[in-house]
PDB file of N, CA and C in Angstrom:
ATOM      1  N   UNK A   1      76.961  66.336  -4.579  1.00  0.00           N
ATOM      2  CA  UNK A   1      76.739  64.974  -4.126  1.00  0.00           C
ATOM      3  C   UNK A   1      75.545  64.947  -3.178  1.00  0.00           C
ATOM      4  N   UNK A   2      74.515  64.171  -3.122  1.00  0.00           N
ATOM      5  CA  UNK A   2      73.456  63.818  -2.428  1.00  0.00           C
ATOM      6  C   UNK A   2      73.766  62.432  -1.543  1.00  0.00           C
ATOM      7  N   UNK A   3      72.940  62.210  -0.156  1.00  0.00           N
ATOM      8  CA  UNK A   3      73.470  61.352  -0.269  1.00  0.00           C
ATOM      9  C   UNK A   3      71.850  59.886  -0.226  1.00  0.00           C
ATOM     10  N   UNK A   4      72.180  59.093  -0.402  1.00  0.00           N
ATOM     11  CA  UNK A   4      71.219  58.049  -0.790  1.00  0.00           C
ATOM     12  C   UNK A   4      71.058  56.751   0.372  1.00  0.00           C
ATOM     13  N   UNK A   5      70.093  56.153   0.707  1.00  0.00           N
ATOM     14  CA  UNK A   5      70.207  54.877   1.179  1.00  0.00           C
ATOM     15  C   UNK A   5      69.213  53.550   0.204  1.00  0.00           C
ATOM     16  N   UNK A   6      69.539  52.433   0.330  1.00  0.00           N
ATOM     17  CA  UNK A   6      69.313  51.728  -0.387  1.00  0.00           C
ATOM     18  C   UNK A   6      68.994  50.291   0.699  1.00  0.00           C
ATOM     19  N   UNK A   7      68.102  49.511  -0.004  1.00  0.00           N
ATOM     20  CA  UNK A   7      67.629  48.347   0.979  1.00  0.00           C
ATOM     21  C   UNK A   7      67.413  47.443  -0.093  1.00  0.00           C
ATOM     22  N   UNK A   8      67.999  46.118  -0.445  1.00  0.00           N
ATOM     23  CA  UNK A   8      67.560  44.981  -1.441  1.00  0.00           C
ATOM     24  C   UNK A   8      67.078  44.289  -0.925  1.00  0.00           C
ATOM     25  N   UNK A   9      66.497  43.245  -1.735  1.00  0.00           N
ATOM     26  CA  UNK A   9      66.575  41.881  -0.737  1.00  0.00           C
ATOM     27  C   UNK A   9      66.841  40.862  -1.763  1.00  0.00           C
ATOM     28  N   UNK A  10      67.828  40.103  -1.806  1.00  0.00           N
ATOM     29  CA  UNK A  10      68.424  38.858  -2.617  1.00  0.00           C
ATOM     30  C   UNK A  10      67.781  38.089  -2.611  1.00  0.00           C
ATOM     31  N   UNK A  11      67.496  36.783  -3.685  1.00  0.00           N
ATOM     32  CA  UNK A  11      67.131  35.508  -2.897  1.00  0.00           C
ATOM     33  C   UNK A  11      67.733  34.804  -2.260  1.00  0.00           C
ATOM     34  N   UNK A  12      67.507  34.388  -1.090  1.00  0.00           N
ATOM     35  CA  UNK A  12      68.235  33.604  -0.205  1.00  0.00           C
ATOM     36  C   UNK A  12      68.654  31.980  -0.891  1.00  0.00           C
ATOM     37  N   UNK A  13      67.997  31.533  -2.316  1.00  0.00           N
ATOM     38  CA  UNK A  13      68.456  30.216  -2.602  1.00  0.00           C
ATOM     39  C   UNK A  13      69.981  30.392  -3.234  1.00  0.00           C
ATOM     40  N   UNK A  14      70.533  31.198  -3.652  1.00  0.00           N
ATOM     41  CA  UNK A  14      71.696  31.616  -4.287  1.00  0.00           C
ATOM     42  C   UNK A  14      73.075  31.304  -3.104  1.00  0.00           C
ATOM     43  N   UNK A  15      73.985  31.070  -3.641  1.00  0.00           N
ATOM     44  CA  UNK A  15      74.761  30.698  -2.391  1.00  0.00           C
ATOM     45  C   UNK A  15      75.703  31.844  -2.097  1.00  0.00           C
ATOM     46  N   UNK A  16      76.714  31.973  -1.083  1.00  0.00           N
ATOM     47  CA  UNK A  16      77.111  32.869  -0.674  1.00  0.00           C
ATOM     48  C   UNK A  16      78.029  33.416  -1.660  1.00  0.00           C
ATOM     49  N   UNK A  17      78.802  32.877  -2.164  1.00  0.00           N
ATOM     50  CA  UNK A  17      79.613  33.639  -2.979  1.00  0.00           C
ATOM     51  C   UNK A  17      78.968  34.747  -3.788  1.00  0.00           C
ATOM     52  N   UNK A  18      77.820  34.152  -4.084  1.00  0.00           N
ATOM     53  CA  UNK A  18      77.192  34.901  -5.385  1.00  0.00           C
ATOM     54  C   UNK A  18      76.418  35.880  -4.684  1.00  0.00           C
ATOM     55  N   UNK A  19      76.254  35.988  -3.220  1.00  0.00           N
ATOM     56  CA  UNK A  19      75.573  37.137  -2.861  1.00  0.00           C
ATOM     57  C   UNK A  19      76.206  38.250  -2.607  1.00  0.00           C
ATOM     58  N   UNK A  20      77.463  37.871  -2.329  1.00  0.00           N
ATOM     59  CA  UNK A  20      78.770  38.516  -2.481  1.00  0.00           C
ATOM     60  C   UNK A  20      79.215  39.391  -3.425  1.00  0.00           C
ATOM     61  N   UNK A  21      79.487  38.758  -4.769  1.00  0.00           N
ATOM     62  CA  UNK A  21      79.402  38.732  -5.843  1.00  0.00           C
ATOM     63  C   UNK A  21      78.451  40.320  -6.222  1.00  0.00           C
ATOM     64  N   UNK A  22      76.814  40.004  -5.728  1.00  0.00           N
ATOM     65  CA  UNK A  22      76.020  40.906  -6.025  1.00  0.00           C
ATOM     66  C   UNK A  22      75.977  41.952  -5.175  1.00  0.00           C
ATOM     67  N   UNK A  23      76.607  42.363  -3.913  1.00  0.00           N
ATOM     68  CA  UNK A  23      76.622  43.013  -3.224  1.00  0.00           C
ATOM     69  C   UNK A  23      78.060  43.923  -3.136  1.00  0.00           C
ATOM     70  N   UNK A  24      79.386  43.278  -4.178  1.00  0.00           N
ATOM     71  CA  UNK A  24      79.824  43.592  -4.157  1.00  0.00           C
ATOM     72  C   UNK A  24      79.824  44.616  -5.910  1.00  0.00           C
ATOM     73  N   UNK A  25      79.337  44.083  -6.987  1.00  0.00           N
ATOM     74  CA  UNK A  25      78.433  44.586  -7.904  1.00  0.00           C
ATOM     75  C   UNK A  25      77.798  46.016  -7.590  1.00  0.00           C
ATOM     76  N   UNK A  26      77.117  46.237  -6.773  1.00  0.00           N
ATOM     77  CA  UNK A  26      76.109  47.348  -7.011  1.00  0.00           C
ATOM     78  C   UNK A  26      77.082  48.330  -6.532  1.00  0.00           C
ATOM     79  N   UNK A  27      78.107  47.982  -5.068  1.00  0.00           N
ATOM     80  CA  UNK A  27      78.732  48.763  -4.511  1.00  0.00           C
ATOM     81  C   UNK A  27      79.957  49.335  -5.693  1.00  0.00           C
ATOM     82  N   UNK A  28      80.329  48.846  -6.656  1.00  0.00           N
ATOM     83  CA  UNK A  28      80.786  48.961  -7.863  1.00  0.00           C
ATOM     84  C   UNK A  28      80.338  49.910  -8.715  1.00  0.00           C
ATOM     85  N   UNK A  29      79.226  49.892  -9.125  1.00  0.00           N
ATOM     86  CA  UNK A  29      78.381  50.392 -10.074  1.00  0.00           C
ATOM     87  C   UNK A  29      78.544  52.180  -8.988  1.00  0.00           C
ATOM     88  N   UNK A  30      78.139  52.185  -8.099  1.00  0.00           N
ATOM     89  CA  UNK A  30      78.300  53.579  -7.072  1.00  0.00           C
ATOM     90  C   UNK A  30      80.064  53.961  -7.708  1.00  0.00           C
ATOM     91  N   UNK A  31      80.611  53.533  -7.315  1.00  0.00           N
ATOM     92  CA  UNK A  31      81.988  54.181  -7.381  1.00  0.00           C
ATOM     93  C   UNK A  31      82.378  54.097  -8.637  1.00  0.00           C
ATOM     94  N   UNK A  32      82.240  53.922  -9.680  1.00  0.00           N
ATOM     95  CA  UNK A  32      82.776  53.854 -11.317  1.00  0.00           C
ATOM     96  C   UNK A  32      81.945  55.276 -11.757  1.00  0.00           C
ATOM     97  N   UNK A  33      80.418  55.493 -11.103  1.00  0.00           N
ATOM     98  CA  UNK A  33      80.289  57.274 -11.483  1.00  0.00           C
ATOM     99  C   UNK A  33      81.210  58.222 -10.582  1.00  0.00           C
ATOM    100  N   UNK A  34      81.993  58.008  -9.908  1.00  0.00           N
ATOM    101  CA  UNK A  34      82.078  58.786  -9.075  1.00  0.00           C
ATOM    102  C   UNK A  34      81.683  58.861  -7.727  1.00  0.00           C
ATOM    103  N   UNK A  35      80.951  58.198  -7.096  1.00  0.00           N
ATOM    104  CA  UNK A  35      80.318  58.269  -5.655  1.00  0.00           C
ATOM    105  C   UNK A  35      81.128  57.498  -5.075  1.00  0.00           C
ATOM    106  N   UNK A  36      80.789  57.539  -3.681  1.00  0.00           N
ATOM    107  CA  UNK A  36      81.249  56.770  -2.552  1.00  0.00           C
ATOM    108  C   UNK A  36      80.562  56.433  -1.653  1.00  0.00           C
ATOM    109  N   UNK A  37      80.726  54.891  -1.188  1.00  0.00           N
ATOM    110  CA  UNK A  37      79.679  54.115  -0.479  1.00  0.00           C
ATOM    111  C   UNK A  37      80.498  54.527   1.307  1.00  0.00           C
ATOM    112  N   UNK A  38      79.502  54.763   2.097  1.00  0.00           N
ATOM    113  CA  UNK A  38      79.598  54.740   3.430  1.00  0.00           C
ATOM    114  C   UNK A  38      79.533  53.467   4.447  1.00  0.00           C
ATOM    115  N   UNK A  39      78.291  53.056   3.970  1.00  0.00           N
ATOM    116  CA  UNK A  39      78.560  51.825   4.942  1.00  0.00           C
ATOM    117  C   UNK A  39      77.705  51.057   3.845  1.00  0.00           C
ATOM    118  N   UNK A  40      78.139  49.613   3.898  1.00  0.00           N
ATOM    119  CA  UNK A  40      77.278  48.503   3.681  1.00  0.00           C
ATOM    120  C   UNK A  40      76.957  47.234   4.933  1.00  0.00           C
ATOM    121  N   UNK A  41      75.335  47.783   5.306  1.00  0.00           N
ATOM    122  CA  UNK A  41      74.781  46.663   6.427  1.00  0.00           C
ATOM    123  C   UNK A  41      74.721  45.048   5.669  1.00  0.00           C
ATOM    124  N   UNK A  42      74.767  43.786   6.055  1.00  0.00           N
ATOM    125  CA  UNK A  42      74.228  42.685   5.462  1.00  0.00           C
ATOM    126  C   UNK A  42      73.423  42.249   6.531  1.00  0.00           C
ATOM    127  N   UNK A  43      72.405  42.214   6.323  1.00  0.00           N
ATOM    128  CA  UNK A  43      71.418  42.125   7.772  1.00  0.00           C
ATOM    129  C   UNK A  43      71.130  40.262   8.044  1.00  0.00           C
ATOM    130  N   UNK A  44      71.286  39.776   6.436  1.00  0.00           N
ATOM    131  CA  UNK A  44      71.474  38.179   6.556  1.00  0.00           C
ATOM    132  C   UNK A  44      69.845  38.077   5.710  1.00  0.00           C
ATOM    133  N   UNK A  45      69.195  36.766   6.267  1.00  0.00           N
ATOM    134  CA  UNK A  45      68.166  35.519   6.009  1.00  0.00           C
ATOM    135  C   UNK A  45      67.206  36.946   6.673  1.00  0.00           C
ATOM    136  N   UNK A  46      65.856  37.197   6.425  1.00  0.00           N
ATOM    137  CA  UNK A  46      64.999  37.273   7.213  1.00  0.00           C
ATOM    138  C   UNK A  46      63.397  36.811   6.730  1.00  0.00           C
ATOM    139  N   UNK A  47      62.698  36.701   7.758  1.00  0.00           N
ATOM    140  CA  UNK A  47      61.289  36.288   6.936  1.00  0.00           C
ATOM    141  C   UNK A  47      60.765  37.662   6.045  1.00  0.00           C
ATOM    142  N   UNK A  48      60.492  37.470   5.134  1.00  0.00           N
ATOM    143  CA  UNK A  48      60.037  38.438   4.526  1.00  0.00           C
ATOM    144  C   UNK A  48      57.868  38.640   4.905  1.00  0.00           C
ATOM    145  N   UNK A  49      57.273  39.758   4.704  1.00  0.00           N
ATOM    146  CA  UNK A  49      56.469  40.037   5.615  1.00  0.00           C
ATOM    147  C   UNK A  49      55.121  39.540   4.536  1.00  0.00           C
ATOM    148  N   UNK A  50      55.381  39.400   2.673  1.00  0.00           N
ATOM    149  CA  UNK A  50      54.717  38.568   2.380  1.00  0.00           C
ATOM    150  C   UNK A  50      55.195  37.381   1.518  1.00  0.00           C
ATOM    151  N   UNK A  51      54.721  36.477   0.876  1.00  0.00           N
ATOM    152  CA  UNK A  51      55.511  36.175   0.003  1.00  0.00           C
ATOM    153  C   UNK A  51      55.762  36.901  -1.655  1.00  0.00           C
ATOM    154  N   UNK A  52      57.451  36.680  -2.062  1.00  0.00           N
ATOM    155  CA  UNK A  52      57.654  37.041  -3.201  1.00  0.00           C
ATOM    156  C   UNK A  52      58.060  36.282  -3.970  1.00  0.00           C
ATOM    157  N   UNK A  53      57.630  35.499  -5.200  1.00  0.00           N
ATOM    158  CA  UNK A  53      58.148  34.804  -6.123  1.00  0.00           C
ATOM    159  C   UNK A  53      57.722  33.476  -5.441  1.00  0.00           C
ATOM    160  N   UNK A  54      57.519  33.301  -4.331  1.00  0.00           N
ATOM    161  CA  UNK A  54      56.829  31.801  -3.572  1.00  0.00           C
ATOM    162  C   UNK A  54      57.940  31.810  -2.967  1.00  0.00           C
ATOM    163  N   UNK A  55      58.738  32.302  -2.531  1.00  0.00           N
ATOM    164  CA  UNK A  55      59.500  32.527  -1.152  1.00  0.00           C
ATOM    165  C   UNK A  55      59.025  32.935  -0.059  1.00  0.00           C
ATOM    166  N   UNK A  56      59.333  32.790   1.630  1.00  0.00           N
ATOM    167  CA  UNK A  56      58.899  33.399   2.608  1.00  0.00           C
ATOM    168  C   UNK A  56      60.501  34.377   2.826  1.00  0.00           C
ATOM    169  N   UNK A  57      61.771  33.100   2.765  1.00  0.00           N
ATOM    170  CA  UNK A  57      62.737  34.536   2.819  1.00  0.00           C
ATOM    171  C   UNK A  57      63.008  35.393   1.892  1.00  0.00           C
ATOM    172  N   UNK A  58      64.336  35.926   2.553  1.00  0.00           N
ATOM    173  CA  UNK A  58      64.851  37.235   1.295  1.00  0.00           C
ATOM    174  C   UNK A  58      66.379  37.307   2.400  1.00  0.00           C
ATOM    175  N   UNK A  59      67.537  37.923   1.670  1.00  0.00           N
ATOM    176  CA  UNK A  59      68.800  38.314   2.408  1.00  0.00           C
ATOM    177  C   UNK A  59      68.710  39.658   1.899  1.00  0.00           C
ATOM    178  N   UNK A  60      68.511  40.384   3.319  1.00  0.00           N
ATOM    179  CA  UNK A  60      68.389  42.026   2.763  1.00  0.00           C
ATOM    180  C   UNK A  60      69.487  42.358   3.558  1.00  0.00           C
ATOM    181  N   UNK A  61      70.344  43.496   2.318  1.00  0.00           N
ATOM    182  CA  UNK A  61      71.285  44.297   2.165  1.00  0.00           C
ATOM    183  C   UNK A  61      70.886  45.706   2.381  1.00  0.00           C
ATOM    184  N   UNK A  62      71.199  46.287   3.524  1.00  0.00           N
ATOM    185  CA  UNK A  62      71.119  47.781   3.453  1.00  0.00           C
ATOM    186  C   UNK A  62      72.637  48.663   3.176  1.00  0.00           C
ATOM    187  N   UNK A  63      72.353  49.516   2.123  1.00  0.00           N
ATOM    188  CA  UNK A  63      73.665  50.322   1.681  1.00  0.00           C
ATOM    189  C   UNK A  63      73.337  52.271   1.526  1.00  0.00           C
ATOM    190  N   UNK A  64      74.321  52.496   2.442  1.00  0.00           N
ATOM    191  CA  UNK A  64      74.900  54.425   2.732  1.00  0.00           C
ATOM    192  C   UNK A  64      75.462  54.692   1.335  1.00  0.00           C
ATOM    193  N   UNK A  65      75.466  55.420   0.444  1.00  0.00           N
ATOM    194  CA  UNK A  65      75.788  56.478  -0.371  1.00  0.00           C
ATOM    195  C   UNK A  65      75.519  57.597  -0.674  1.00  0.00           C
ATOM    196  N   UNK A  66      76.917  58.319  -1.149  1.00  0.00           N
ATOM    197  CA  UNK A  66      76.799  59.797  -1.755  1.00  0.00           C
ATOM    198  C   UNK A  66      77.285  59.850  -3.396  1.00  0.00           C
ATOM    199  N   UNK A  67      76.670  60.110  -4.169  1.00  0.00           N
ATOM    200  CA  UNK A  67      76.970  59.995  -5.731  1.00  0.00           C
ATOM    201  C   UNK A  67      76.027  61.033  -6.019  1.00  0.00           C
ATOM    202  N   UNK A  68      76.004  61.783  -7.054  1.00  0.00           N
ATOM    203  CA  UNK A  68      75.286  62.475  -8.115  1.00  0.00           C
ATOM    204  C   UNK A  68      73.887  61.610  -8.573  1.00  0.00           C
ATOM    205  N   UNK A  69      73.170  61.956  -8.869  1.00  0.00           N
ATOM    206  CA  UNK A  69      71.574  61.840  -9.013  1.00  0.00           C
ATOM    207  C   UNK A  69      71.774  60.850  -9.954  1.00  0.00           C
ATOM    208  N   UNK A  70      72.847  61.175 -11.550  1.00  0.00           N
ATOM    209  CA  UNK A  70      72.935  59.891 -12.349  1.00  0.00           C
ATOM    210  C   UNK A  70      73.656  58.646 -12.323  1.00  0.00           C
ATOM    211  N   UNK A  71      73.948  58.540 -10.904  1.00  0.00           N
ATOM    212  CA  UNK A  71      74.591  57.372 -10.245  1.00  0.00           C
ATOM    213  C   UNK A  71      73.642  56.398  -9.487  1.00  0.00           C
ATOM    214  N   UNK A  72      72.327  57.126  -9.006  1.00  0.00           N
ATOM    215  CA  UNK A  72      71.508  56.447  -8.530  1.00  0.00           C
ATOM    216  C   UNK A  72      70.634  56.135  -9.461  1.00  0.00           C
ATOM    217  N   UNK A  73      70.612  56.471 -10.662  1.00  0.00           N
ATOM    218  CA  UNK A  73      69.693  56.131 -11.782  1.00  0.00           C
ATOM    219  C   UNK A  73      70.221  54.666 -11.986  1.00  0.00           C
ATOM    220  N   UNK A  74      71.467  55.090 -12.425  1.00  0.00           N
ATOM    221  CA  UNK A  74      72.516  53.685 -12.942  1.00  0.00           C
ATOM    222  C   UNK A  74      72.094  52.513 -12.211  1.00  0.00           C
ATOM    223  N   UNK A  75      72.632  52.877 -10.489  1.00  0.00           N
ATOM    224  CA  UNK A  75      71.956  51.564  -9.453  1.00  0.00           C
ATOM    225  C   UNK A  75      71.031  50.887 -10.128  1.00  0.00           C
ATOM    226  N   UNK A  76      69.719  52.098 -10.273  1.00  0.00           N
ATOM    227  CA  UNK A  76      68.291  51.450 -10.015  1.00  0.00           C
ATOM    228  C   UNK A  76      68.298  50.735 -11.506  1.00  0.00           C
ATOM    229  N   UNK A  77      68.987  51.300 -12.793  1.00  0.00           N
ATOM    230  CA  UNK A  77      68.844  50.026 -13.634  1.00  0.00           C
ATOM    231  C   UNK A  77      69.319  49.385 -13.918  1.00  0.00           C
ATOM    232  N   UNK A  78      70.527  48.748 -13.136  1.00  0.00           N
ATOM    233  CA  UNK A  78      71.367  47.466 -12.597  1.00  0.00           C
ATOM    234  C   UNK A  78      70.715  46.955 -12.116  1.00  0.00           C
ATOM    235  N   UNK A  79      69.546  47.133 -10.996  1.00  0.00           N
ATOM    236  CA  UNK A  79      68.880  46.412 -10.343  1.00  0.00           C
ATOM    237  C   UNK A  79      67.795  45.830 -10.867  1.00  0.00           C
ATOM    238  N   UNK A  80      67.338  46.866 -12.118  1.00  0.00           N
ATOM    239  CA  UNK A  80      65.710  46.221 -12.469  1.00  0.00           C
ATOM    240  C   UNK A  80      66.268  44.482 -13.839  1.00  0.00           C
ATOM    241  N   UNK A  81      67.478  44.907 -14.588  1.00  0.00           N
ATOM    242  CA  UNK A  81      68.042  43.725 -15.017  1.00  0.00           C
ATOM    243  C   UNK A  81      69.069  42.956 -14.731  1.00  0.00           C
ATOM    244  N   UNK A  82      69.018  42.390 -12.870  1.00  0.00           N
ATOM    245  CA  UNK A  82      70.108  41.558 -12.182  1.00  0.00           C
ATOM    246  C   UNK A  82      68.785  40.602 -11.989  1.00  0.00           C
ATOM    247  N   UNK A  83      69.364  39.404 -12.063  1.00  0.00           N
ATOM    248  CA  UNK A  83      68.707  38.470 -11.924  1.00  0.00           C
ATOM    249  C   UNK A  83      68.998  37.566 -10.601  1.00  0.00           C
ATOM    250  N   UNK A  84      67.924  37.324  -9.251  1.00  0.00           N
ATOM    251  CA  UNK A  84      68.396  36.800  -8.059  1.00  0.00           C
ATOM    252  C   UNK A  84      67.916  37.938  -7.415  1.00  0.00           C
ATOM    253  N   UNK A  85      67.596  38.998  -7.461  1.00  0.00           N
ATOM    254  CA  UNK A  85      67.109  40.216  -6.976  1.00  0.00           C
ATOM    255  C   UNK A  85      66.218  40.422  -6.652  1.00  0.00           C
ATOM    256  N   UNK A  86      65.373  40.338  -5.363  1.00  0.00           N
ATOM    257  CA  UNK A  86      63.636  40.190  -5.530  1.00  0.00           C
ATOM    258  C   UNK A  86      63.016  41.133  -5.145  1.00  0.00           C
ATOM    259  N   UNK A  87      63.384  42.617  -4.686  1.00  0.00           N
ATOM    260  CA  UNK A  87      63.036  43.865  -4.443  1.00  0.00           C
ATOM    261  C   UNK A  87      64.167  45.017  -4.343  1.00  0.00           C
ATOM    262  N   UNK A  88      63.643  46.336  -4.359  1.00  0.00           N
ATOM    263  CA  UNK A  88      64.814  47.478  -3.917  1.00  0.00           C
ATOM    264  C   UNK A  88      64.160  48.621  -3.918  1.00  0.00           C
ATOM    265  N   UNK A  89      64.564  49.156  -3.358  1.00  0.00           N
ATOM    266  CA  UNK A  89      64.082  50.645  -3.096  1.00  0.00           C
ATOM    267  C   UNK A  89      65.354  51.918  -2.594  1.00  0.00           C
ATOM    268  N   UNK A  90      65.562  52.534  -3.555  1.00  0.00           N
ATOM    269  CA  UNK A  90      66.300  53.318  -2.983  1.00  0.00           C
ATOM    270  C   UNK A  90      65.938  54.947  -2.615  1.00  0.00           C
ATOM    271  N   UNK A  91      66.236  55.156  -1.585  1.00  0.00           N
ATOM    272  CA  UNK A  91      65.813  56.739  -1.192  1.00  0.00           C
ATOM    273  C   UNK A  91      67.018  57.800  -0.966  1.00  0.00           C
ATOM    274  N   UNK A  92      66.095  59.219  -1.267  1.00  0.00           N
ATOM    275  CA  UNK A  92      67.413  60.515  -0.937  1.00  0.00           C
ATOM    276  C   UNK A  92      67.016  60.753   0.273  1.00  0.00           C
ATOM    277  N   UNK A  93      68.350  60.533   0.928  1.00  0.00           N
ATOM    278  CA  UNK A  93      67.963  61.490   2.837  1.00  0.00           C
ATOM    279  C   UNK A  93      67.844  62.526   2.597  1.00  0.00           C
ATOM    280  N   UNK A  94      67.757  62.840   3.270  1.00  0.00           N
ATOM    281  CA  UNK A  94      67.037  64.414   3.484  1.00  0.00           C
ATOM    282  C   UNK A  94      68.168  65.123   4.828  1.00  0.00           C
ATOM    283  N   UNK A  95      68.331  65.995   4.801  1.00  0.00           N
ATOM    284  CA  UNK A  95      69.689  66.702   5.804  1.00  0.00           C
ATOM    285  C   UNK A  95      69.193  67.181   6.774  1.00  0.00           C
TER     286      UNK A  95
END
């Protein structure tokens, strides 16, 4: 197990349920390979630093995991076809 951190940013026009919804989704997708999520931050609304899609915000989600390498693959292509999703980046910590 490695372990991973992850940073999205939603669109903020979507309403809460559904960010929910998507945040509760990815944390899903981690535990059906096998991994386990540590913490999930919701940091909320913030200005984002340029615009994306003709937005100034974004609701960025930061998320702790440990899963196997083909668990973070999975994430990342859940993420590239979720729709409402306007960035992500996920990284391996380093020990």
């Amino acid at each position: 197990m490695r372990d991973y951190e992850t940073l999205y940013i939603i669109d903020p026009e979507l309403e809460a349920d559904a960010i929910k919804q998507l945040v509760d989704k990815f944390k899903g997708v981690i535990e059906e390979k096998g991994g386990s999520v540590q913490e999930i931050d919701e940091w909320g609304k913030r200005r984002l630093a340029y615009p994306i899609n003709h937005r100034r915000e974004g609701y960025y989600v930061l998320m702790n995991f440990s899963s196997n390498p083909d668990a973070a693959r999975d994430l990342e292509r859940v993420f590239k076809i979720t729709s409402g999703l306007m960035r992500y980046l996920i990284v391996k910590k380093e020990k």
